[in-house]
N, C-alpha and C. Protein backbone atom coordinates (compact mmCIF):
# COMPACT_ATOMS: atom_id res chain seq x y z
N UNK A 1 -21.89 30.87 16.43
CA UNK A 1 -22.24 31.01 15.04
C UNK A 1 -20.99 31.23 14.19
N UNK A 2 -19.86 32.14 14.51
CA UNK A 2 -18.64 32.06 14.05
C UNK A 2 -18.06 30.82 13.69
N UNK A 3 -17.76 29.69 14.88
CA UNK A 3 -17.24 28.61 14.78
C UNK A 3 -17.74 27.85 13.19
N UNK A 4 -18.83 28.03 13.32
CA UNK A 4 -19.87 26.89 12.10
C UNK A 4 -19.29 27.70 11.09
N UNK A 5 -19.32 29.01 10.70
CA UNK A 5 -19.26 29.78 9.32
C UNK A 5 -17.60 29.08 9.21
N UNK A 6 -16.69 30.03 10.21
CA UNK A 6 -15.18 29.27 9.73
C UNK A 6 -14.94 27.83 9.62
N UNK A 7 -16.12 26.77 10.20
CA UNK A 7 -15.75 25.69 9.75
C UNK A 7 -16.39 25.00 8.65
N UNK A 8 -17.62 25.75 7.94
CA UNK A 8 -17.91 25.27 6.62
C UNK A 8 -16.69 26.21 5.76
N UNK A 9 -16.19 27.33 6.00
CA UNK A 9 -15.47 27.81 5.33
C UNK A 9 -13.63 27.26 4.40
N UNK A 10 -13.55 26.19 5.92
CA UNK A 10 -12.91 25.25 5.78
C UNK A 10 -12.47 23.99 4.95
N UNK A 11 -14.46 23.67 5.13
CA UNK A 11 -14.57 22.43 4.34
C UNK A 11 -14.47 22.94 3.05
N UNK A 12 -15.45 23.85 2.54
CA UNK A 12 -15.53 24.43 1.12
C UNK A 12 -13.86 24.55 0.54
N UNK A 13 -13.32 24.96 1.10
CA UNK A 13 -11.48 25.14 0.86
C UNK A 13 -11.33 23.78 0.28
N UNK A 14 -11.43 22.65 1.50
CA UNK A 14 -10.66 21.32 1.54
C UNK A 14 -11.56 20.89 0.09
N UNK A 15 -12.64 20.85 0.24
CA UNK A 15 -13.26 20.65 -1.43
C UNK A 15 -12.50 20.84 -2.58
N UNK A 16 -12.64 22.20 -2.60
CA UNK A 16 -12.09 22.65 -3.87
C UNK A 16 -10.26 22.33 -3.74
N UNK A 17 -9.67 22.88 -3.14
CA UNK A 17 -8.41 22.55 -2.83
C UNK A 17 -7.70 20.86 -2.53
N UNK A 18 -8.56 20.91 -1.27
CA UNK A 18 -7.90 19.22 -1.11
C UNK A 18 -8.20 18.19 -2.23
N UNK A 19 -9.16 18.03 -2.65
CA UNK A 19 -9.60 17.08 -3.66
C UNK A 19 -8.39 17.13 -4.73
N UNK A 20 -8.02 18.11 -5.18
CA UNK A 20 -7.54 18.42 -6.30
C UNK A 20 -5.56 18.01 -6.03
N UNK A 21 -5.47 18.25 -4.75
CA UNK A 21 -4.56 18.09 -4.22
C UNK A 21 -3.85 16.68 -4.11
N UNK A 22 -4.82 16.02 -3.73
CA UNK A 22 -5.48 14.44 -3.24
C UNK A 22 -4.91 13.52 -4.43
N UNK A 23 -5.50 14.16 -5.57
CA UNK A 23 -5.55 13.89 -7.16
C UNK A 23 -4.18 14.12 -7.91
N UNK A 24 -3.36 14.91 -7.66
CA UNK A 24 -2.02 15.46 -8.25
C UNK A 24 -1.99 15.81 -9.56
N UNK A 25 -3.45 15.70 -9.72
CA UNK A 25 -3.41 16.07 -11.57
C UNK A 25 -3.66 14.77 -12.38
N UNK A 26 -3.69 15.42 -13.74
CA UNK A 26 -4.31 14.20 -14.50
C UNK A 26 -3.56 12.53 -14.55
N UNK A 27 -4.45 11.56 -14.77
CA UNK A 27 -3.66 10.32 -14.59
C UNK A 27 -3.50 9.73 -15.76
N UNK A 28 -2.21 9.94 -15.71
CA UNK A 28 -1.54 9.53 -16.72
C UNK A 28 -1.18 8.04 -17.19
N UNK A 29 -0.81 7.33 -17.69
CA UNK A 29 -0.65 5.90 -17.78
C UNK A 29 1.15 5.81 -16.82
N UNK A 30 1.52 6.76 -16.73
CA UNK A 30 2.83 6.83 -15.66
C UNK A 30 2.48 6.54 -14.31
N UNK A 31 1.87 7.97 -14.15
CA UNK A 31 1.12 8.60 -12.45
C UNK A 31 0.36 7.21 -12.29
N UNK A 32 -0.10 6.43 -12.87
CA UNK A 32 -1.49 5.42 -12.61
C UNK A 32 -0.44 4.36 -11.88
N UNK A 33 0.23 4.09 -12.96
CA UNK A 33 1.21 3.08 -12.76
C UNK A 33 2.27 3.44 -11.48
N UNK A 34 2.68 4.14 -11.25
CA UNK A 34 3.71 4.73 -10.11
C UNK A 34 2.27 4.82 -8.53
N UNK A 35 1.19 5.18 -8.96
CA UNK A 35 0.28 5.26 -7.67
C UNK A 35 -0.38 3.77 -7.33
N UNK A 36 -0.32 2.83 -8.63
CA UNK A 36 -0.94 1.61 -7.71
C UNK A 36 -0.11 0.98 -6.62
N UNK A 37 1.65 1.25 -7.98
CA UNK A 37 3.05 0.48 -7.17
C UNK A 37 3.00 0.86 -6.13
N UNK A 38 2.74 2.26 -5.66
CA UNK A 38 2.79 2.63 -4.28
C UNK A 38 1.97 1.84 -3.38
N UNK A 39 0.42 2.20 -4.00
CA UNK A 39 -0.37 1.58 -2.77
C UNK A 39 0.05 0.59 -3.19
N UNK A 40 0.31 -0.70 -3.47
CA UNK A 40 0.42 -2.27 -3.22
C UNK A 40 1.77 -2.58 -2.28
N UNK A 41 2.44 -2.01 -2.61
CA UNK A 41 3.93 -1.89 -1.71
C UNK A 41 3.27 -1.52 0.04
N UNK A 42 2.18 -0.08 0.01
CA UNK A 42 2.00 0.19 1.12
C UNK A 42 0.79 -1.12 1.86
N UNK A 43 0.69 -1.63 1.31
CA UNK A 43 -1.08 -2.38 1.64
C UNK A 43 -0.32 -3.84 1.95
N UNK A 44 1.17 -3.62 1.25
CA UNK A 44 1.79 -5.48 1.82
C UNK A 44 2.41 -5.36 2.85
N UNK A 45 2.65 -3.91 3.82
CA UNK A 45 3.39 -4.03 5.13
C UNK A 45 2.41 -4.12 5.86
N UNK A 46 2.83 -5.25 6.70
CA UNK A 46 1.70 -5.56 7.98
C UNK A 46 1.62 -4.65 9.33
N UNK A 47 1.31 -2.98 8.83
CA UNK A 47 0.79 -1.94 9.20
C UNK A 47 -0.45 -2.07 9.58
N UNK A 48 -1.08 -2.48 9.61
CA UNK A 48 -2.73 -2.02 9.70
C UNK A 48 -3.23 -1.47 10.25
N UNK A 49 -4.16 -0.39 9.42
CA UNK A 49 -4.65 0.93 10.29
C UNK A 49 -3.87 1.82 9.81
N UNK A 50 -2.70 1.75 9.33
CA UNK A 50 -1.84 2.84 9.10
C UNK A 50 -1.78 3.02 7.57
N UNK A 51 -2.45 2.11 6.82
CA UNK A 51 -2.50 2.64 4.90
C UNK A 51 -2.83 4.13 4.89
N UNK A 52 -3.88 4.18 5.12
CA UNK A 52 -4.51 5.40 4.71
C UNK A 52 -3.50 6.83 4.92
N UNK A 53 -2.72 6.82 6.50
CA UNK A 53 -2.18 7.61 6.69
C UNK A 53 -0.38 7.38 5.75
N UNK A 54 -0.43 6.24 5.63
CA UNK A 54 1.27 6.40 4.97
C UNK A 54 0.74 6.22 3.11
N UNK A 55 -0.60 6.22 2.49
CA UNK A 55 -1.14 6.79 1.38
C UNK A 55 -0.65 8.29 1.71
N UNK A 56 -1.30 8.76 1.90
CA UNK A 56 -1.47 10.23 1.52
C UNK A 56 -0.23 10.58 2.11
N UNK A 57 0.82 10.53 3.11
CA UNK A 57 1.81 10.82 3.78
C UNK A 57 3.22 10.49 2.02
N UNK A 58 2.87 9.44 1.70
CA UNK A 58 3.74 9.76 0.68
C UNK A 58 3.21 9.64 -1.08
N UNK A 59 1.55 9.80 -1.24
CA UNK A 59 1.57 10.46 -2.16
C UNK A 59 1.19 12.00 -2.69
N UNK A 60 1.27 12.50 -1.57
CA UNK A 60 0.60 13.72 -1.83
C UNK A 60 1.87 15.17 -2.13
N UNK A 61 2.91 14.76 -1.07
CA UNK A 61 4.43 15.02 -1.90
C UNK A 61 4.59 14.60 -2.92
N UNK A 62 5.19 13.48 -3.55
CA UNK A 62 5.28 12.92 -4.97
C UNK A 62 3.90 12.95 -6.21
N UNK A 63 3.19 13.72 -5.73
CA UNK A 63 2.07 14.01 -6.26
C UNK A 63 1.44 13.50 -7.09
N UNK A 64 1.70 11.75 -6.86
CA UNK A 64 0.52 11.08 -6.96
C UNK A 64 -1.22 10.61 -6.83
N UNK A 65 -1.52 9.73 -7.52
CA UNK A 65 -3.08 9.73 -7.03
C UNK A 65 -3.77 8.88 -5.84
N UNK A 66 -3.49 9.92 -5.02
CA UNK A 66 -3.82 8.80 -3.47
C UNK A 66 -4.83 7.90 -3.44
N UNK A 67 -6.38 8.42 -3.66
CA UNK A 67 -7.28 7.97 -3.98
C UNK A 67 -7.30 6.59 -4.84
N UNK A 68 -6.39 6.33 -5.89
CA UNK A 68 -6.07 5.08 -6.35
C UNK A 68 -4.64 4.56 -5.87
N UNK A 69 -4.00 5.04 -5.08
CA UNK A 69 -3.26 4.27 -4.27
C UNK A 69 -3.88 3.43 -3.00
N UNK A 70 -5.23 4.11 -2.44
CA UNK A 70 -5.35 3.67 -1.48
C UNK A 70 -5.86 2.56 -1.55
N UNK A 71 -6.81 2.67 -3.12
CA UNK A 71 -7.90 1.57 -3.72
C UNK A 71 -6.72 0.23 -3.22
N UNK A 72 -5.57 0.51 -3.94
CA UNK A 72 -4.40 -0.29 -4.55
C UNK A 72 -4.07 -0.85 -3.08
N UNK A 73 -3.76 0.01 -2.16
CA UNK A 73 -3.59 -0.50 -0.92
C UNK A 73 -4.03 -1.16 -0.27
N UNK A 74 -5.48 -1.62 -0.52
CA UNK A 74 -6.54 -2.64 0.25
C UNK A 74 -6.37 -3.76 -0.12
N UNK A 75 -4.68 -4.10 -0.63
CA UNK A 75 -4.47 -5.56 -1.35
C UNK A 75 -4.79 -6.66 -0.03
N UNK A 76 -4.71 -5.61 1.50
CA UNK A 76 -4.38 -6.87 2.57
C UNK A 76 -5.45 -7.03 2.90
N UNK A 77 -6.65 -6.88 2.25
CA UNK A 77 -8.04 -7.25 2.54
C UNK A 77 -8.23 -8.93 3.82
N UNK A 78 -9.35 -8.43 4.24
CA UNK A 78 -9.44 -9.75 5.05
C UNK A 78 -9.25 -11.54 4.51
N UNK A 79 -9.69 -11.60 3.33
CA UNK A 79 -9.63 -12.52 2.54
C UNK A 79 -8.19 -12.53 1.96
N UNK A 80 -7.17 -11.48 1.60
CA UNK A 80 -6.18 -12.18 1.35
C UNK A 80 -4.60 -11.16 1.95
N UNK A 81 -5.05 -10.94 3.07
CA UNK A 81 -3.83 -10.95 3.95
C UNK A 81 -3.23 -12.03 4.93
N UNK A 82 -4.28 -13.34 5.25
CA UNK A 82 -3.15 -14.27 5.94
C UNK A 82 -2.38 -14.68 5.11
N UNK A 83 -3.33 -14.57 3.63
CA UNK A 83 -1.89 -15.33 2.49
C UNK A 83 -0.43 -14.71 2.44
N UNK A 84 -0.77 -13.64 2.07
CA UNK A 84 0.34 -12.26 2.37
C UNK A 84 1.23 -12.37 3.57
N UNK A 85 0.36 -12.28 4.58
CA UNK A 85 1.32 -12.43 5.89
C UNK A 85 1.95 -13.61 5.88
N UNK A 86 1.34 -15.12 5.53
CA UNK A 86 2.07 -16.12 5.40
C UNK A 86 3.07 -16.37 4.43
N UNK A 87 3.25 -15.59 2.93
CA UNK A 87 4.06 -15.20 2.19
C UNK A 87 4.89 -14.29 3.12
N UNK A 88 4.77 -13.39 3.24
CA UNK A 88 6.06 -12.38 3.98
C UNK A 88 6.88 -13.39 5.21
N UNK A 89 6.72 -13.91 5.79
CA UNK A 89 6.97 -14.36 7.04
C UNK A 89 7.89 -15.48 6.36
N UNK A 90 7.46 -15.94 5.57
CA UNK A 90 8.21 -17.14 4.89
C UNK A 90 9.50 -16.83 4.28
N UNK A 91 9.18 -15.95 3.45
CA UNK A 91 9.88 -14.91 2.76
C UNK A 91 11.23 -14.33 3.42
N UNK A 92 10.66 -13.67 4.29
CA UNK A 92 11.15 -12.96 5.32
C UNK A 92 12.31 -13.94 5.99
N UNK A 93 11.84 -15.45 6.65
CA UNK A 93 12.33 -16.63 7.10
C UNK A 93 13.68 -16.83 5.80
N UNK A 94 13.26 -17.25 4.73
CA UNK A 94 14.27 -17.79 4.20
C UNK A 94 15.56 -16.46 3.81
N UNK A 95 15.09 -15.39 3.38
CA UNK A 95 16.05 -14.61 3.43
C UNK A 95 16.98 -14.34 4.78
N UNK A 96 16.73 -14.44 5.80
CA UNK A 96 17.34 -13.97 6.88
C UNK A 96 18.32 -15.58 7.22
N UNK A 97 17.70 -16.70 7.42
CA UNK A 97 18.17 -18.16 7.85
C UNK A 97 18.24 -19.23 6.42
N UNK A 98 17.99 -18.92 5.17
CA UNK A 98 18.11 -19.88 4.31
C UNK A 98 17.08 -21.27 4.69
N UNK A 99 16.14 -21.01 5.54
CA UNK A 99 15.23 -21.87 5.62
C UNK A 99 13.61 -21.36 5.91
N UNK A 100 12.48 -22.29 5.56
CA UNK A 100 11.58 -21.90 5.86
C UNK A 100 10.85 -22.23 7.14
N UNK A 101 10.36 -21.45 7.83
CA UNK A 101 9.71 -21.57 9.42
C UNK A 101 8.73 -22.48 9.27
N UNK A 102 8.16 -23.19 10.03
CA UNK A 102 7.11 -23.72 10.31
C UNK A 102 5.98 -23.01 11.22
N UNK A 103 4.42 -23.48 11.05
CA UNK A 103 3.37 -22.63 11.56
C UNK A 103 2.50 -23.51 12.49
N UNK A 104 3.57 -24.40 13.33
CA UNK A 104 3.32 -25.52 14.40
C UNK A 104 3.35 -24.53 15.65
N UNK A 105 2.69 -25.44 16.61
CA UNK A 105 3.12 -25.14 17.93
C UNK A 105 4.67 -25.32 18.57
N UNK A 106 5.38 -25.91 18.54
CA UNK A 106 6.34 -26.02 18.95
C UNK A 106 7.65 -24.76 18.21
N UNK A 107 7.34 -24.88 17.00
CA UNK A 107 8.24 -23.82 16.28
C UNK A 107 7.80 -22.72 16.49
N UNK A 108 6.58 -22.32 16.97
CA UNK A 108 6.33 -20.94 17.36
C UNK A 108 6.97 -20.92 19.08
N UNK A 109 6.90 -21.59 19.15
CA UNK A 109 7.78 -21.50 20.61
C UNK A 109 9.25 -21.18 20.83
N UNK A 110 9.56 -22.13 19.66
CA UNK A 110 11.24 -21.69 19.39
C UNK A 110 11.42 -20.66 18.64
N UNK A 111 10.33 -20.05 17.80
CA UNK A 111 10.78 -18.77 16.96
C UNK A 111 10.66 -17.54 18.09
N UNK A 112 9.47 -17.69 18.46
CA UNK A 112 8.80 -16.50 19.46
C UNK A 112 8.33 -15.45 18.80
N UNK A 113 7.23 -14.53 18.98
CA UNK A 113 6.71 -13.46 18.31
C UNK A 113 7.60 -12.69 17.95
N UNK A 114 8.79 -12.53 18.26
CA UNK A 114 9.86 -11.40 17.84
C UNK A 114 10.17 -11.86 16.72
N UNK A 115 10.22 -13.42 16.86
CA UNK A 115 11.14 -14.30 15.10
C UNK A 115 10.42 -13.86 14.12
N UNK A 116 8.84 -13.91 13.88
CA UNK A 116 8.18 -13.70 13.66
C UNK A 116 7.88 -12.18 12.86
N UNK A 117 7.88 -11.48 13.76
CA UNK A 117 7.75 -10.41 13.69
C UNK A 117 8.91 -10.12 12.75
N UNK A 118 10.22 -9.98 13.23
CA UNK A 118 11.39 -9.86 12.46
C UNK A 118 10.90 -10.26 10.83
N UNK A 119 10.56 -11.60 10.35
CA UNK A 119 10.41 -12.04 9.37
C UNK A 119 9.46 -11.60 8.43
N UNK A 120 8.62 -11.15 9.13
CA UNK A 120 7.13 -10.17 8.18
C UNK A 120 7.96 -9.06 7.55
N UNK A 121 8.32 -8.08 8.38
CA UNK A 121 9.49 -7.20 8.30
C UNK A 121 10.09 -7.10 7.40
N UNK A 122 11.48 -7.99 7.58
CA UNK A 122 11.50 -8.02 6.40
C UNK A 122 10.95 -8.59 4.86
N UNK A 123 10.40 -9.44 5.30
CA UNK A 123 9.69 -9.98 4.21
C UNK A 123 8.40 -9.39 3.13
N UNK A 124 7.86 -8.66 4.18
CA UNK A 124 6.96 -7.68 3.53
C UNK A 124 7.70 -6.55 2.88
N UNK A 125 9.42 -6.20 2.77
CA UNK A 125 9.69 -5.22 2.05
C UNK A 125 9.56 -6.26 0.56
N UNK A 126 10.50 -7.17 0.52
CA UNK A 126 10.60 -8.47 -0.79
C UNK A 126 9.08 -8.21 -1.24
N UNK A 127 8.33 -9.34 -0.41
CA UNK A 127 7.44 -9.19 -1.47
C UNK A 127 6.21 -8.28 -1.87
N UNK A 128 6.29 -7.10 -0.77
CA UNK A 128 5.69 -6.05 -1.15
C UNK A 128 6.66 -5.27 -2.65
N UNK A 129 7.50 -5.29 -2.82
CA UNK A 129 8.56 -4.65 -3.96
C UNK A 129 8.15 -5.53 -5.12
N UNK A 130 7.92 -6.81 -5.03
CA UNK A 130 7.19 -8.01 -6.24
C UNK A 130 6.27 -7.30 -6.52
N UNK A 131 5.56 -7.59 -5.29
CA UNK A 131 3.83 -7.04 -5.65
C UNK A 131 3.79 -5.97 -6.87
N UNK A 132 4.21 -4.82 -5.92
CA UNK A 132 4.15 -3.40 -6.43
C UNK A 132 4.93 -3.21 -7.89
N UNK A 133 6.19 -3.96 -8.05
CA UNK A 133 6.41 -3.86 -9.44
C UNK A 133 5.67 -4.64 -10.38
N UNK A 134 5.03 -5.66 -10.47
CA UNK A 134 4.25 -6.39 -11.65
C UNK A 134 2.47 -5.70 -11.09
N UNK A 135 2.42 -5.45 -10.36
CA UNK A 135 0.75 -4.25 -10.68
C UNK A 135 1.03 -2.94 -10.84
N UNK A 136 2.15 -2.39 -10.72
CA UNK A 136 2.73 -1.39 -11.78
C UNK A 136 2.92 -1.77 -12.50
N UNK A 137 3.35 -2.11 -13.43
CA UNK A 137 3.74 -2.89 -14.98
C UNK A 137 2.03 -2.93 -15.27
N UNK A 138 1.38 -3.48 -15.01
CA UNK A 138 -0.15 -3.95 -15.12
C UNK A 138 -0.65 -3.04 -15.39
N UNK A 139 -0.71 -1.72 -14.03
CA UNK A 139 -1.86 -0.63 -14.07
C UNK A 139 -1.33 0.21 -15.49
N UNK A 140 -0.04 0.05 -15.71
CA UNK A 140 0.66 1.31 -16.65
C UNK A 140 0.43 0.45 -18.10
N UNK A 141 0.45 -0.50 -18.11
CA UNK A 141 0.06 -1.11 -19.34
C UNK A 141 -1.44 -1.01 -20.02
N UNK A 142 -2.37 -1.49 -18.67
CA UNK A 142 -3.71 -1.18 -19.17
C UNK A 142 -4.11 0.55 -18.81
N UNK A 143 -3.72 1.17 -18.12
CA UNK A 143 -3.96 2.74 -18.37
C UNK A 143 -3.53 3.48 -19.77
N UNK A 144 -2.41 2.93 -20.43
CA UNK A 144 -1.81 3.19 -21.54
C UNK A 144 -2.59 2.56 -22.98
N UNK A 145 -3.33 1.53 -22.53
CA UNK A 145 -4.18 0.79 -23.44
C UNK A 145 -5.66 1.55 -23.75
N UNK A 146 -6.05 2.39 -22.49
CA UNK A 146 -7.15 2.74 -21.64
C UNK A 146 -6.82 4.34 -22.64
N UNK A 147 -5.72 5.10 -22.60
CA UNK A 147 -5.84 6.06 -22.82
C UNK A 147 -5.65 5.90 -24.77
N UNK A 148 -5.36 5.00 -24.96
CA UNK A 148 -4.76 5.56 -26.27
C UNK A 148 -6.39 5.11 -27.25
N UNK A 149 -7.26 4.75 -26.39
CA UNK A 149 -8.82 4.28 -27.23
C UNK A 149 -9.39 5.20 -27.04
N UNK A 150 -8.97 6.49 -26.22
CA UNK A 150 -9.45 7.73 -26.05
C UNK A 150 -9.30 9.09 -26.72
């Protein structure tokens, strides 16, 4: 019976506390704009599985709004992360070799999953840093539009 009391006692905490925590305070047309850049930057590394934890891992220090970072983070949705991944990889390709890879059988043979891999890598920093700066610019423009009719 102890266990249950200290562990609703817990939750009630994480309620009142974590939520608020979660949140970093009011959203500002800055904070809005600085928390989507985040999540879209975090949602274009081909992490998966790991948003949620590198959301809150770096907005809850910088005391951003995780909760709309994470929204922001689901950019690699099933529907448009092969694009993404096929952007990064490309990306990734021409920055490193000045050329673009091919998505044949034979060139995956000569690249090998490491080439590959390498190229997401880096490529998902590029155009995760695109991403995240023009839907920052976006979220902070229309949050700023959003607040001033208020």
């Amino acid at each position: 019976m102890s266990r249950w009391r200290s562990w609703r006692a817990r939750a009630a905490t994480l309620r009142s506390v974590g939520w608020k925590r979660l949140r970093g305070g009011d959203l500002t047309p800055t904070r809005a704009a600085a928390s989507v850049g985040l999540g879209l930057f975090i949602g274009c590394l081909p992490l998966y599985g790991l948003h949620l934890p590198l959301v809150l891992a770096a907005c809850v220090p910088l005391r951003l709004d995780a909760p709309v970072a994470y929204l922001a983070s689901n950019i690699s949705n099933p529907l448009v992360a092969p694009w993404l991944l096929v952007a990064e990889v490309q990306t990734g390709s021409w920055l490193l070799t000045r050329s673009f890879v091919g998505f044949h059988a034979s060139m995956a043979r000569a690249t090998g999953i490491t080439g590959y891999a390498a190229y997401a890598a880096l490529g998902s920093v590029a155009v995760g840093g695109v991403v995240a700066l023009v839907g920052a610019c976006c979220a902070g423009i229309i949050s700023a539009r959003w607040a001033s009719r208020t």
